[in-house]
C-alpha atoms as a PDB file:
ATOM      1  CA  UNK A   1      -6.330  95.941  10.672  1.00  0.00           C
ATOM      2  CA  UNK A   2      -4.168  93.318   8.857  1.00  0.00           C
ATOM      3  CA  UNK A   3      -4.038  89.700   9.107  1.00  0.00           C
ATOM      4  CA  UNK A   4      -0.286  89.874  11.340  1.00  0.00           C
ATOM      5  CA  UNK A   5      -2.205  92.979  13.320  1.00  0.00           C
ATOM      6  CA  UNK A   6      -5.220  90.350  14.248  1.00  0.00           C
ATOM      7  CA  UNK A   7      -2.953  87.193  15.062  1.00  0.00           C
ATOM      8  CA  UNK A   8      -1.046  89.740  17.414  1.00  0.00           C
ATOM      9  CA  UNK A   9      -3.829  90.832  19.231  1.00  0.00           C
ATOM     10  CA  UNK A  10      -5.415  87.707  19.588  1.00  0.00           C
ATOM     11  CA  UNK A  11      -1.963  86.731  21.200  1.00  0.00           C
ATOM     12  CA  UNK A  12      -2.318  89.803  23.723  1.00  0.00           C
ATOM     13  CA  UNK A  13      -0.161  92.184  22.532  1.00  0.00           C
ATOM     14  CA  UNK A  14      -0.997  95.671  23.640  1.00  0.00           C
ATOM     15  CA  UNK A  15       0.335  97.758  21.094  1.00  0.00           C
ATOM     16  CA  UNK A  16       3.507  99.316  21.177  1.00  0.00           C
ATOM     17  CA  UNK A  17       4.119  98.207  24.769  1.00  0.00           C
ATOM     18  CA  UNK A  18       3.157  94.865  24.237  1.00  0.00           C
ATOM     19  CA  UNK A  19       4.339  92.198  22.067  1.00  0.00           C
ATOM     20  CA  UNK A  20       4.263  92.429  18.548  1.00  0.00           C
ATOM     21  CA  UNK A  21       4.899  90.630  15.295  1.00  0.00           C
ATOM     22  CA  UNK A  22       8.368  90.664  13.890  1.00  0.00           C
ATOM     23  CA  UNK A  23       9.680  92.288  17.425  1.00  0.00           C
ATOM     24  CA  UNK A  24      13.064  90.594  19.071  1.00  0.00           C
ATOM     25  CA  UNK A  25      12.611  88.614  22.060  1.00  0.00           C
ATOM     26  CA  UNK A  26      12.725  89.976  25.756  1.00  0.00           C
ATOM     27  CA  UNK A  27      14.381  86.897  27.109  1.00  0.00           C
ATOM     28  CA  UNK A  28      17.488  84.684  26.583  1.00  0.00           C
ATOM     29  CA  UNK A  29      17.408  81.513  25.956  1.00  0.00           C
ATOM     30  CA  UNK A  30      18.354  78.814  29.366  1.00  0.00           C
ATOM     31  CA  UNK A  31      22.184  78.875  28.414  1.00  0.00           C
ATOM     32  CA  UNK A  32      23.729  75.761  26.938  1.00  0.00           C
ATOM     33  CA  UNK A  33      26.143  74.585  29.114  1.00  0.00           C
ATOM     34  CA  UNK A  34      23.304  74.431  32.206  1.00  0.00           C
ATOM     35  CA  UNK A  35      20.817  72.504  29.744  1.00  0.00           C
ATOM     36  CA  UNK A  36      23.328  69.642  29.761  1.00  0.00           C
ATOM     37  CA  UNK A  37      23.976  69.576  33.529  1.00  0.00           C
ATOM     38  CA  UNK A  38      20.397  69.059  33.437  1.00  0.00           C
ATOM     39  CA  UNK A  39      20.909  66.109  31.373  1.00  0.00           C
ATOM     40  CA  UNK A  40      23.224  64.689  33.321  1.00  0.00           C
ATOM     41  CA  UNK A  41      21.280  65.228  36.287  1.00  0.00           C
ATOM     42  CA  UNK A  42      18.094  63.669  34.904  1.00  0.00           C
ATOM     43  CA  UNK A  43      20.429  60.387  33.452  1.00  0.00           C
ATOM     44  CA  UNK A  44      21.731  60.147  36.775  1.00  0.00           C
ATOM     45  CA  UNK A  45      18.258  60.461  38.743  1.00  0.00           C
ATOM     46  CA  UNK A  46      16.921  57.775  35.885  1.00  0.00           C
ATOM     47  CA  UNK A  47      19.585  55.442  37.109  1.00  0.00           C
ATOM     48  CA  UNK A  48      18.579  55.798  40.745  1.00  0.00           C
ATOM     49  CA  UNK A  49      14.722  55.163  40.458  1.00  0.00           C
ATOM     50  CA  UNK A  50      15.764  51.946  37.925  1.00  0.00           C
ATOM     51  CA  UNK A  51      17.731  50.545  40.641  1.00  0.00           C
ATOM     52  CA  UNK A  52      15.310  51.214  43.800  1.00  0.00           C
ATOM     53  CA  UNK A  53      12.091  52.040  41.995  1.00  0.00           C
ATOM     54  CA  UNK A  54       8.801  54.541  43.457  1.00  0.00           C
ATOM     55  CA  UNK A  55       8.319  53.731  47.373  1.00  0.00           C
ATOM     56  CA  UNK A  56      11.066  55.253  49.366  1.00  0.00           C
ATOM     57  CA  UNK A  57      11.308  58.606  51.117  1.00  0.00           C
ATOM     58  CA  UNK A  58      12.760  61.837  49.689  1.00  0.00           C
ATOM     59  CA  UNK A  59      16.425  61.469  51.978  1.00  0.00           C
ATOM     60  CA  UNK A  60      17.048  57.739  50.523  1.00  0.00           C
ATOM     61  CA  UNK A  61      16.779  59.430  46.771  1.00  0.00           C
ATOM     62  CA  UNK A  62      18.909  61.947  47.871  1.00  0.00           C
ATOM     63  CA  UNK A  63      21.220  59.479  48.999  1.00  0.00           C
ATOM     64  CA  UNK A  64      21.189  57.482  46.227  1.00  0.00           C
ATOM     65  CA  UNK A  65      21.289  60.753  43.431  1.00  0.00           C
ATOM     66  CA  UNK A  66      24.295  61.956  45.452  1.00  0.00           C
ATOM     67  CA  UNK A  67      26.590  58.619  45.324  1.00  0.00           C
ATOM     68  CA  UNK A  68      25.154  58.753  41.243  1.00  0.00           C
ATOM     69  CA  UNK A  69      26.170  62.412  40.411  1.00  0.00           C
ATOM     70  CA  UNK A  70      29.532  61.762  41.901  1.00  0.00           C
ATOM     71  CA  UNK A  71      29.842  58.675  39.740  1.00  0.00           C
ATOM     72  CA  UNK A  72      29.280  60.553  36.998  1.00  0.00           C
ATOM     73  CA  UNK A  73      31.729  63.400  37.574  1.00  0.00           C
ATOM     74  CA  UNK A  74      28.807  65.673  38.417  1.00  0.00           C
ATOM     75  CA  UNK A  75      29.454  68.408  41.477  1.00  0.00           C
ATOM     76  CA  UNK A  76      26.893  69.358  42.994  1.00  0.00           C
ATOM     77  CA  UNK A  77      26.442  70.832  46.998  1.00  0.00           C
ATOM     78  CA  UNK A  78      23.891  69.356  49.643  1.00  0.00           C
ATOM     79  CA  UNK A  79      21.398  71.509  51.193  1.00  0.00           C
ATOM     80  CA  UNK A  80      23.165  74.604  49.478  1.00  0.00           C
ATOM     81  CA  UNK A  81      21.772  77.932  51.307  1.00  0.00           C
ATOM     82  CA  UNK A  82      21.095  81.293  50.279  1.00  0.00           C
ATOM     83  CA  UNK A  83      19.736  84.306  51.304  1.00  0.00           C
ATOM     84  CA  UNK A  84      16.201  85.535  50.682  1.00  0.00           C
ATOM     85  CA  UNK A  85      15.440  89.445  50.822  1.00  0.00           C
ATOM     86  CA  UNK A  86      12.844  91.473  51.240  1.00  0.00           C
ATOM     87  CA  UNK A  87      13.267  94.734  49.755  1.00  0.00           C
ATOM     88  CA  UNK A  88      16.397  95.128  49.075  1.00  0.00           C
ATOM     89  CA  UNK A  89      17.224  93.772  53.149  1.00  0.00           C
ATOM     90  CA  UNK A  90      18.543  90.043  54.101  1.00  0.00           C
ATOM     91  CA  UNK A  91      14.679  88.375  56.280  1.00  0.00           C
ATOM     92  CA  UNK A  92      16.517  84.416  56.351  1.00  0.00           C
ATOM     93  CA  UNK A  93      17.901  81.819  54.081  1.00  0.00           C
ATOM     94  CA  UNK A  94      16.800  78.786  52.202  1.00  0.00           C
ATOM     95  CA  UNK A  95      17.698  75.612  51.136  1.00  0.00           C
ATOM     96  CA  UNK A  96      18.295  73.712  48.321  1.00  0.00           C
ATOM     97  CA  UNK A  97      18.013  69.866  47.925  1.00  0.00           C
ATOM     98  CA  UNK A  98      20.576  70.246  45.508  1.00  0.00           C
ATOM     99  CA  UNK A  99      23.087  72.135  43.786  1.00  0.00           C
ATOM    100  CA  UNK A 100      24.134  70.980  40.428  1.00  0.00           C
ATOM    101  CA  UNK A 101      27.107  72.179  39.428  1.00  0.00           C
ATOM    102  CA  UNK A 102      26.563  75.907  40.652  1.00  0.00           C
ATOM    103  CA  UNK A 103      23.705  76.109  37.979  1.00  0.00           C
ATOM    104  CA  UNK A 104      20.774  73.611  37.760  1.00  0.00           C
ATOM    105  CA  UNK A 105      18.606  73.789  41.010  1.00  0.00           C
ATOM    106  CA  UNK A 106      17.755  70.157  41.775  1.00  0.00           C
ATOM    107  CA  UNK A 107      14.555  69.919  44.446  1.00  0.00           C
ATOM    108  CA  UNK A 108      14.076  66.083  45.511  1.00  0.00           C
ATOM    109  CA  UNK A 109      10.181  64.856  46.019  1.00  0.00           C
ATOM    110  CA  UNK A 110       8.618  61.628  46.935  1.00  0.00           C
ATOM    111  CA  UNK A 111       5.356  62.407  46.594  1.00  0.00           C
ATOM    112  CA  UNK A 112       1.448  61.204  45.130  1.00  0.00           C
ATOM    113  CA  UNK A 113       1.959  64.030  42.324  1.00  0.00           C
ATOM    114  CA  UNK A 114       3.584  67.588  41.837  1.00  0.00           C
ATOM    115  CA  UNK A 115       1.759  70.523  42.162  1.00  0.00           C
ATOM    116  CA  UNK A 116       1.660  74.353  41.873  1.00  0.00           C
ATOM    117  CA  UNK A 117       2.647  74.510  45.502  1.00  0.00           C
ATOM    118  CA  UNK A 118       5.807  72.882  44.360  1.00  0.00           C
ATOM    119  CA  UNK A 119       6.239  74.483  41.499  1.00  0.00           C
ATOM    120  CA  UNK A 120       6.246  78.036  43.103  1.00  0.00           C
ATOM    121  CA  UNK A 121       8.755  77.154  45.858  1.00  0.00           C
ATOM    122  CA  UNK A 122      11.311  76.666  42.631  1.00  0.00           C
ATOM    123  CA  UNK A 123      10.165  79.673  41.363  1.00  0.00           C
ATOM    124  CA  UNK A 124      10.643  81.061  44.410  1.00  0.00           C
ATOM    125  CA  UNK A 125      14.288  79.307  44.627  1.00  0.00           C
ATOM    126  CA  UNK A 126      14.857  81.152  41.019  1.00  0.00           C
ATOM    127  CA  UNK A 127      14.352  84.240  41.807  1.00  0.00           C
ATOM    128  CA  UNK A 128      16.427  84.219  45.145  1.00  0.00           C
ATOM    129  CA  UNK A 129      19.255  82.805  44.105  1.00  0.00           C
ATOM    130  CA  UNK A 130      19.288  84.282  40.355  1.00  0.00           C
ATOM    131  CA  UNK A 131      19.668  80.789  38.853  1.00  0.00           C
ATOM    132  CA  UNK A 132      18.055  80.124  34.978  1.00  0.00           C
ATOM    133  CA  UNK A 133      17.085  76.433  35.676  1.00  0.00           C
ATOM    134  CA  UNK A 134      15.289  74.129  38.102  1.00  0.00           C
ATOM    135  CA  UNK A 135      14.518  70.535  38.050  1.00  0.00           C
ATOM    136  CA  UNK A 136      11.798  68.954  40.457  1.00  0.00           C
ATOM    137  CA  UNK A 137      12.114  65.451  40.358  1.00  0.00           C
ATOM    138  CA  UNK A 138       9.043  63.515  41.825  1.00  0.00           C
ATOM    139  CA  UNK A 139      10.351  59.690  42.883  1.00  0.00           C
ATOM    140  CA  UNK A 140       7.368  58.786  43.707  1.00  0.00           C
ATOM    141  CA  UNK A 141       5.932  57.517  40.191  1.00  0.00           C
ATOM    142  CA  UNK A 142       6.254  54.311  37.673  1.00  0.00           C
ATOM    143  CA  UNK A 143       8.026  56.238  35.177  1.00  0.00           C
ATOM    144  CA  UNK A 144      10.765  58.949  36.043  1.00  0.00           C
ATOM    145  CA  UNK A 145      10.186  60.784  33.278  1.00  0.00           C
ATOM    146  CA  UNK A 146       6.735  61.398  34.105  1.00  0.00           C
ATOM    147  CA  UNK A 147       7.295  62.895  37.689  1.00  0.00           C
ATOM    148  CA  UNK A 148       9.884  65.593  36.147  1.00  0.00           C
ATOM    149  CA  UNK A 149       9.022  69.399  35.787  1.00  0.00           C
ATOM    150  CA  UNK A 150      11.735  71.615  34.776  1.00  0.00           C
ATOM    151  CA  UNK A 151      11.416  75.151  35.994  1.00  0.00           C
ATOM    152  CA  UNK A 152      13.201  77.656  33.692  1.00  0.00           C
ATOM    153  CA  UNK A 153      13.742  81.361  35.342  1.00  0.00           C
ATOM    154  CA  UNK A 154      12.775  83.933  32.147  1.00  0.00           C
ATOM    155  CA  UNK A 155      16.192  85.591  32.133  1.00  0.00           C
ATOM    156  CA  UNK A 156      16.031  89.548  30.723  1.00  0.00           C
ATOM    157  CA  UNK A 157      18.885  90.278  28.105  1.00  0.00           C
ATOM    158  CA  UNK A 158      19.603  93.212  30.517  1.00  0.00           C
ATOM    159  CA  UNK A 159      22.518  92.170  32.494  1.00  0.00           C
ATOM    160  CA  UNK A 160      21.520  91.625  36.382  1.00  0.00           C
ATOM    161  CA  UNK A 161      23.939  93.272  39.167  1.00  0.00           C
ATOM    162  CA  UNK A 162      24.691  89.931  41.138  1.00  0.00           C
ATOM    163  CA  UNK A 163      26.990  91.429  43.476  1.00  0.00           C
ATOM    164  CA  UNK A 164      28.398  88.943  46.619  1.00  0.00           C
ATOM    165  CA  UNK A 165      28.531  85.517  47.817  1.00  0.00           C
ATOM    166  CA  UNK A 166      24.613  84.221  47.133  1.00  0.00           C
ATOM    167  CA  UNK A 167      25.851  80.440  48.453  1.00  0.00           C
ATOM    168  CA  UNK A 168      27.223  78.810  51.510  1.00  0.00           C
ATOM    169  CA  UNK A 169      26.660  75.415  51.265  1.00  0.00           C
ATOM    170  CA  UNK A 170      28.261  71.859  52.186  1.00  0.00           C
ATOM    171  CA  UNK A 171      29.949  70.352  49.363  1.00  0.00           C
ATOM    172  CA  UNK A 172      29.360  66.646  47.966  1.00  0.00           C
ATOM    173  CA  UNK A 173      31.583  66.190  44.989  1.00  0.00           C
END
């Protein structure tokens, strides 16, 4: 077995199926264009906990994040829904904190620290709504930047079928 052979299968890949040296990636990069609406979300919600600081509860950041994004020139929809399906067959809807314009998934907390549970709903919020990018943004810290997780969807290079209206939502900018 070669060096490149060993590295790979220390790595996990399983052969032909699985991954190996030298082989093109399965999944696309999160697209430009969304990476700096995520920027400009994250500026925005920087320049919200500067002005009111870690203390307050999830609504009043929403508040204040909403009167910043529009500010900035940001759209974005308020407690955007979307359907969730079970096997191919509409069970409810859910709701998003956010909706940055149509492509960044913004879910508001104000809580002691993120965790998995959290992290799962935007997975969950991904995979619904077919969206590459979610930021959870925890108020409820010193430092922003420390009480941020962004949530990337892996994307295929295969082309998804994402047929109908996935939104109805109320608009904020």
């Amino acid at each position: 077995m070669t060096r490149e052979e060993e590295t790979a299968r220390a790595q996990g890949s399983q052969g032909e199926e699985g991954l190996s040296v030298g082989s093109p990636p399965r999944f696309c990069e999160t697209p430009v264009g969304v990476n700096e609406v995520a920027r400009r979300v994250l500026n925005a919600a920087i320049e919200v906990h500067r002005h009111l600081g870690p203390g307050y509860l999830e609504l009043v950041y929403q508040a204040a994040l909403e009167i910043e994004l529009g500010l900035r020139g940001v759209s974005f929809e308020r407690q955007a829904a979307f359907r969730v399906e079970y096997k191919g067959q509409e069970v409810g809807a859910g709701r998003l904190d956010l909706l940055a314009e149509r492509s960044v998934i913004v879910e508001i907390k104000a809580v002691e620290q993120l965790n998995e549970v959290h992290v799962a709903q935007a997975l969950s919020y991904l995979k619904a709504t077919g969206l590459p990018l979610a930021l959870l943004i925890n108020f409820k810290v010193p430092v922003l930047l420390r009480g941020v997780k962004r949530i990337a969807r892996n994307q295929s290079l295969e082309p998804q079928d994402r047929t109908g209206e996935t939104f109805h939502s109320r608009k904020g900018h």
